[in-house]
C-alpha atoms as a PDB file:
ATOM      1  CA  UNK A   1      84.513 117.516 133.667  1.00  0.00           C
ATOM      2  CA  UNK A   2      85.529 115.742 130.586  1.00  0.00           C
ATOM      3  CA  UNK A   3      88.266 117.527 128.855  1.00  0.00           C
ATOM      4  CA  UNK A   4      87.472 116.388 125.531  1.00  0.00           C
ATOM      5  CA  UNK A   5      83.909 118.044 126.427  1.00  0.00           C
ATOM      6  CA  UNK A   6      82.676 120.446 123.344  1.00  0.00           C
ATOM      7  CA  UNK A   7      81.576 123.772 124.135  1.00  0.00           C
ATOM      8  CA  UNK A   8      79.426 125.822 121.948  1.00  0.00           C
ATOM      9  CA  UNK A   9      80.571 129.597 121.808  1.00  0.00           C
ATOM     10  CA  UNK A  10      78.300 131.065 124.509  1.00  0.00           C
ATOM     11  CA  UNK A  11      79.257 127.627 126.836  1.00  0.00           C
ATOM     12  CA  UNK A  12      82.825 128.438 126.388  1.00  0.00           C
ATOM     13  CA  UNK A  13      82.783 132.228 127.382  1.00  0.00           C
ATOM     14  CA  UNK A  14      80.458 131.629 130.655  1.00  0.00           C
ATOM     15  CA  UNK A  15      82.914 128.660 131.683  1.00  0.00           C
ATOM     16  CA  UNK A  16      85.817 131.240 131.308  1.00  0.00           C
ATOM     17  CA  UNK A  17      84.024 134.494 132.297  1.00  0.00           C
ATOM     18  CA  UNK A  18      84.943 136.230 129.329  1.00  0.00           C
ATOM     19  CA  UNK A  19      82.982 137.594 126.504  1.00  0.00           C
ATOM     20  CA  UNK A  20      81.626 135.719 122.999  1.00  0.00           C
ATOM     21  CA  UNK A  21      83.622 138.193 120.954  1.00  0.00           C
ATOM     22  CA  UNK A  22      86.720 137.409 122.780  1.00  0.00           C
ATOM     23  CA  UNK A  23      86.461 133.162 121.886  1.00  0.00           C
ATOM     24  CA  UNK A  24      85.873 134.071 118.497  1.00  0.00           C
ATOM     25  CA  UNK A  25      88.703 136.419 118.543  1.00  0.00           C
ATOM     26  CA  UNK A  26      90.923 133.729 120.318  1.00  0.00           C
ATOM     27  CA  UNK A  27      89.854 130.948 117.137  1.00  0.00           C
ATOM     28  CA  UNK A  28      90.346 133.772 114.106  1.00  0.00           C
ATOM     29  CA  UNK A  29      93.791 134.835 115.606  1.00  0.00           C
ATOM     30  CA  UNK A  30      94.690 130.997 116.044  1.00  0.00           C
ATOM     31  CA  UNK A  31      95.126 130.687 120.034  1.00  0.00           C
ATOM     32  CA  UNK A  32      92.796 128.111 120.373  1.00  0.00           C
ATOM     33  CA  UNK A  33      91.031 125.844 117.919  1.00  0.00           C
ATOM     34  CA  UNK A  34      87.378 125.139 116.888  1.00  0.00           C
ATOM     35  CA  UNK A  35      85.189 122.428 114.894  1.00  0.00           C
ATOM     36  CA  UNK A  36      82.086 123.212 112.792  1.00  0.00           C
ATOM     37  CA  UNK A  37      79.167 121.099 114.122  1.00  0.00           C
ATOM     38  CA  UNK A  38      75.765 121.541 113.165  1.00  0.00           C
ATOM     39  CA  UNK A  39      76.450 125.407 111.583  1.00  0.00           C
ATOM     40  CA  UNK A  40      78.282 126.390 115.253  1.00  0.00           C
ATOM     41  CA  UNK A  41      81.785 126.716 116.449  1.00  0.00           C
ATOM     42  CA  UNK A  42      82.373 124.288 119.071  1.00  0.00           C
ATOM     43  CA  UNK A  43      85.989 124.257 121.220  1.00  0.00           C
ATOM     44  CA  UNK A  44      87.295 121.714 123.723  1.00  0.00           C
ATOM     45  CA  UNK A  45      87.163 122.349 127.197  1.00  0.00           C
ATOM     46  CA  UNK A  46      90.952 121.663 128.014  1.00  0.00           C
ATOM     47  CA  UNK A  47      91.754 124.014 124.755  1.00  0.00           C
ATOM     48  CA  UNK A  48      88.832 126.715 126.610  1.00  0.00           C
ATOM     49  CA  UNK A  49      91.020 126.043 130.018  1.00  0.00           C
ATOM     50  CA  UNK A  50      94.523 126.875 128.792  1.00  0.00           C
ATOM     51  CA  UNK A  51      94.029 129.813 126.680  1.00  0.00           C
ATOM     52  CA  UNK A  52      91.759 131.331 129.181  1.00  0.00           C
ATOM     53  CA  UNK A  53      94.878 130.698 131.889  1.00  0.00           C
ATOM     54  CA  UNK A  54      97.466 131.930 129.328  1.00  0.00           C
ATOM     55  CA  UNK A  55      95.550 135.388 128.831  1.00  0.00           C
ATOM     56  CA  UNK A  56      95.258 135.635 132.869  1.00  0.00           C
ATOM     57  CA  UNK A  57      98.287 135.477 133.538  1.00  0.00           C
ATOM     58  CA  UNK A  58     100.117 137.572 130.491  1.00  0.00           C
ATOM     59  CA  UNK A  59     101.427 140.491 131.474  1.00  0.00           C
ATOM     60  CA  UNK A  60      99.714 142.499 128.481  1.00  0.00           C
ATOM     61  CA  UNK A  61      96.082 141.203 130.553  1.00  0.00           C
ATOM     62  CA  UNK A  62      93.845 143.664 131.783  1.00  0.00           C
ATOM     63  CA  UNK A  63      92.097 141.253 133.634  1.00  0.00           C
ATOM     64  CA  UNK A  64      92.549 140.087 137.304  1.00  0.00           C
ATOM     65  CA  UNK A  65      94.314 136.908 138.122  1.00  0.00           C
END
């Protein structure tokens, strides 16, 4: 996959099996960036990738590596 690839929103949570609420929480407390496009949030795969990673593997996670 293209790393420059835009996600919407929904794209972005299924790719890193985590919720809607939690990308928009990443973008509004500045972990990851977003554009606006056509009235939707849209984030960059690679940016999707490494946050997603980052939150996996912090110790405050409660997710599963």
């Amino acid at each position: 996959m293209d790393p420059d690839a835009q996600l919407t929103v929904t794209q972005a949570a299924a790719l890193a099996r985590v919720s809607k609420q939690l990308v928009n929480w990443w973008r509004a407390s500045g972990r990851i960036t977003a554009q606006r496009r056509n009235g939707q949030w849209c984030y960059r795969l690679a940016d999707v990738l490494n946050v997603e990673r980052a939150t996996r593997r912090s110790p405050q996670s409660h997710r599963v590596a």
